[in-house]
Protein backbone atom coordinates (compact mmCIF):
# COMPACT_ATOMS: atom_id res chain seq x y z
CA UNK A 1 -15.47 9.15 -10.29
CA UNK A 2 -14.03 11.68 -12.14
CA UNK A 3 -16.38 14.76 -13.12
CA UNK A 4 -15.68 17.31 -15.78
CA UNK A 5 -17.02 20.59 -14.55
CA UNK A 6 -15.30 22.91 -17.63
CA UNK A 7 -18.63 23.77 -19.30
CA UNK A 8 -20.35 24.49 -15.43
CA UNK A 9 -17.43 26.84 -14.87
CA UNK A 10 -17.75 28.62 -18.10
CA UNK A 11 -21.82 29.08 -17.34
CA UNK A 12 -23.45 31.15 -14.67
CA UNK A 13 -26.68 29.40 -13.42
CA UNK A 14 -25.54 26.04 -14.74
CA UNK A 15 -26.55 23.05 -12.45
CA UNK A 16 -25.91 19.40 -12.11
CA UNK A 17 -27.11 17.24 -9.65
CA UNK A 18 -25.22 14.43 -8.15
CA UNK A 19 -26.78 10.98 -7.23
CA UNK A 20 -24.21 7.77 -7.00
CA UNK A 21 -22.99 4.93 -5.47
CA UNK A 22 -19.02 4.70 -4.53
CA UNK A 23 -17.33 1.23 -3.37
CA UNK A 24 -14.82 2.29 -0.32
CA UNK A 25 -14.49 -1.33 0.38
CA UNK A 26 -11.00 -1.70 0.04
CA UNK A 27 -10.51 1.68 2.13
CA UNK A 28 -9.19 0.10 5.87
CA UNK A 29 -10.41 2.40 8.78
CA UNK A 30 -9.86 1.20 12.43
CA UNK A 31 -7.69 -1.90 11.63
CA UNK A 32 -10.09 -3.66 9.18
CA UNK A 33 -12.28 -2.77 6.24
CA UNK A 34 -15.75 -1.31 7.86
CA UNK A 35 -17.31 -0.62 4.41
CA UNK A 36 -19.25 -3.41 3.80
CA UNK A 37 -21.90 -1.85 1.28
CA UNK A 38 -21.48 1.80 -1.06
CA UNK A 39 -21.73 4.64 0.25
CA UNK A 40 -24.41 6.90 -0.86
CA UNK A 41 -23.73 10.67 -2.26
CA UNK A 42 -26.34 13.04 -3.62
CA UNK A 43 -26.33 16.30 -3.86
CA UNK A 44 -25.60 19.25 -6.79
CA UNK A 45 -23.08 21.31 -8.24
CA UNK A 46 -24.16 24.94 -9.11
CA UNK A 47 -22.78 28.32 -10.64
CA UNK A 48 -24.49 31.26 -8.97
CA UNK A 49 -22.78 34.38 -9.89
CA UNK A 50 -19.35 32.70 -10.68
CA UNK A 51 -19.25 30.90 -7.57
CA UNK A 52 -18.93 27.24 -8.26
CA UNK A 53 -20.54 25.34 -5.19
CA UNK A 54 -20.20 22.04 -4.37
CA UNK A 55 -23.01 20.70 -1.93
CA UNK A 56 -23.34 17.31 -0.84
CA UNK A 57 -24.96 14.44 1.48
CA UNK A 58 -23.22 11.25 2.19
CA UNK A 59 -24.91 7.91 3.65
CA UNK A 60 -23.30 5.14 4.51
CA UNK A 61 -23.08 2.21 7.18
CA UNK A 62 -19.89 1.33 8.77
CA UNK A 63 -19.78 -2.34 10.31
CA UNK A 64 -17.41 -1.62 13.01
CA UNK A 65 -15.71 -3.39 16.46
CA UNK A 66 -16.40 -1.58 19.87
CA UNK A 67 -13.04 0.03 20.91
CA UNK A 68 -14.42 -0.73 24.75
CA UNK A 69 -16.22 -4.51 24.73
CA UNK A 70 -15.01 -5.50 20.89
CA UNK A 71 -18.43 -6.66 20.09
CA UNK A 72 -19.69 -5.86 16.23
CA UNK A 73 -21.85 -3.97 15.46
CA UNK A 74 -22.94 -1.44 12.48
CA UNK A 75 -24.03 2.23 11.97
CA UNK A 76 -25.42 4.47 10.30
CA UNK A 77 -24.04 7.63 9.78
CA UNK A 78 -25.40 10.52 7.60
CA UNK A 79 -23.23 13.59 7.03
CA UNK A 80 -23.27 16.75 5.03
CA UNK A 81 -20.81 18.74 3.58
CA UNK A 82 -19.93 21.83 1.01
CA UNK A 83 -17.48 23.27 -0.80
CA UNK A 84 -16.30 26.16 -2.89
CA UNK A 85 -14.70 25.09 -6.69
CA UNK A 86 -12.30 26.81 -8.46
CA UNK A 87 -10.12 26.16 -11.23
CA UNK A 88 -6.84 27.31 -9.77
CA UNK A 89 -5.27 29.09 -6.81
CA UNK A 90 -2.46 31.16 -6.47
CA UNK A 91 -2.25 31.22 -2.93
CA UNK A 92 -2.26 27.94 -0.40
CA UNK A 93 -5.84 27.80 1.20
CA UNK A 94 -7.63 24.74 2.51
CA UNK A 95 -11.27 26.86 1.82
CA UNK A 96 -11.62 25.45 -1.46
CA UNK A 97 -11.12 22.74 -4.13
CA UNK A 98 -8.94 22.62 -6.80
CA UNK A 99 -10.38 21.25 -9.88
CA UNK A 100 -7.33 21.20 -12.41
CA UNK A 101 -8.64 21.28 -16.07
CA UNK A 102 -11.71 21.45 -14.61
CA UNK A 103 -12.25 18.03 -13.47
CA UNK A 104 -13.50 17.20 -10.14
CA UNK A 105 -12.45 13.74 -8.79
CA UNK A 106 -15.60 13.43 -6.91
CA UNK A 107 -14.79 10.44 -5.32
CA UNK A 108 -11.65 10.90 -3.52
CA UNK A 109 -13.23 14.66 -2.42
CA UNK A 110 -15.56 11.89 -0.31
CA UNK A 111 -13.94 9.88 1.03
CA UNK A 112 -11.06 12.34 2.31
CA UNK A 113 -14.58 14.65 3.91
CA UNK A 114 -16.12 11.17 5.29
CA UNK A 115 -12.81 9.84 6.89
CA UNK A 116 -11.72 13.07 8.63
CA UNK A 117 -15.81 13.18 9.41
CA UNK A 118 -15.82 9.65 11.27
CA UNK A 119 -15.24 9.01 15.09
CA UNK A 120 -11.78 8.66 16.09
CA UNK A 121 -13.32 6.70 19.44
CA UNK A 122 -15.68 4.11 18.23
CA UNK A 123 -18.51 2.88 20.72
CA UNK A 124 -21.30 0.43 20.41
CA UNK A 125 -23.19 2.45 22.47
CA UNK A 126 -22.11 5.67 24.67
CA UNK A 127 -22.62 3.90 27.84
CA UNK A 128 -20.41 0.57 27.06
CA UNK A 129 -19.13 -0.42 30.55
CA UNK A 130 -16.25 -2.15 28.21
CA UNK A 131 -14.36 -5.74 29.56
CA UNK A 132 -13.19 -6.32 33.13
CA UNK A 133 -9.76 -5.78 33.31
CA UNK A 134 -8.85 -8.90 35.25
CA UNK A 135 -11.40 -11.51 33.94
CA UNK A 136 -12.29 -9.72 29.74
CA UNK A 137 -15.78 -9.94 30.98
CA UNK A 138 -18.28 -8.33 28.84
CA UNK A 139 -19.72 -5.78 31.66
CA UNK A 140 -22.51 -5.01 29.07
CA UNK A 141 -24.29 -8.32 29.64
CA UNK A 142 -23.46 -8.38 33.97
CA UNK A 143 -20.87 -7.94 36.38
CA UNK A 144 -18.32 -10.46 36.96
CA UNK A 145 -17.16 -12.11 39.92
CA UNK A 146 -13.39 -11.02 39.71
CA UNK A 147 -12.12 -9.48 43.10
CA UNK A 148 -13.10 -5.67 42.99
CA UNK A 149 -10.08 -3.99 44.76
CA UNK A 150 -6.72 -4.31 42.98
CA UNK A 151 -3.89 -2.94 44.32
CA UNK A 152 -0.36 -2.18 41.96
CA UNK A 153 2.10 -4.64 43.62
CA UNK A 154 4.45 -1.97 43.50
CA UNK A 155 2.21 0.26 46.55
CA UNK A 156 1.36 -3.11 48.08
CA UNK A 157 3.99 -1.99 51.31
CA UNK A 158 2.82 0.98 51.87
CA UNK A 159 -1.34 -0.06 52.21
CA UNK A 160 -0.12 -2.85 54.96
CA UNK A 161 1.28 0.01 56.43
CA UNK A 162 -1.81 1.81 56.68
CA UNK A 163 -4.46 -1.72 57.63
């Protein structure tokens, strides 16, 4: 969603308020496609004193796979974010947006702030006891019956010398 901003930039006290829907569904996070329903982004766009600020709320609800049990699940997340506009810059800085011509591309400004935003370590829950290692038995739902004490084949000599 492209947004021309040329007459906001031009007027000091100008607002305009930002309420949409945007369709990552195609975006692939995580080794599949979590987006499953648009993500929600309101918010406003104001000119106080020649400052240009950009301040926004995304919602959204991710269906995701536990990295620990790989059970589905979903979430909710809710995340809030701001930014300073300006039509150009002479010097490299990652403290503000570029709008060239004064256009905003609103919706790729999203999803780069909700991507870099998510979880790089994605749990069900933040106790998930994950799958036994010798058996893949969900430990969420029990323990399993698998032998407890493992021992790398490779040390195997020296704990007979030790018993």
């Amino acid at each position: 969603m492209k947004m021309d901003l040329k007459q906001l930039f031009d007027i000091v006290g100008e607002k305009r308020p930002i309420d949409c829907e945007l369709d990552f569904s195609a975006e692939e996070l995580y080794g599949q496609t979590p987006f499953h329903t648009p993500v929600a982004v309101t918010g406003q766009i104001e000119n106080r004193a020649g400052v240009v600020r950009l301040v926004f709320g995304v919602k959204s609800v991710l269906s995701l796979t536990c990295d620990r049990c790989l059970e589905a699940f979903e979430r909710a997340y809710d995340f809030s974010f701001e930014h300073v506009l300006v039509r150009t810059l002479h010097t490299e800085n990652d403290e503000y947006v570029v709008c060239e011509d004064g256009v905003l591309d609103l919706t790729e400004l999203v999803r780069t702030d909700l991507l870099l935003e998510l979880p790089t370590k994605v749990l069900c829950r933040e106790d998930c006891k994950g799958l036994c290692g010798q058996c893949g038995k969900n430990l969420n739902f029990g323990s399993c019956e698998c032998k407890k004490k493992s021992i790398d084949p490779r040390w195997e000599v020296l704990s007979e010398m030790f018993s």
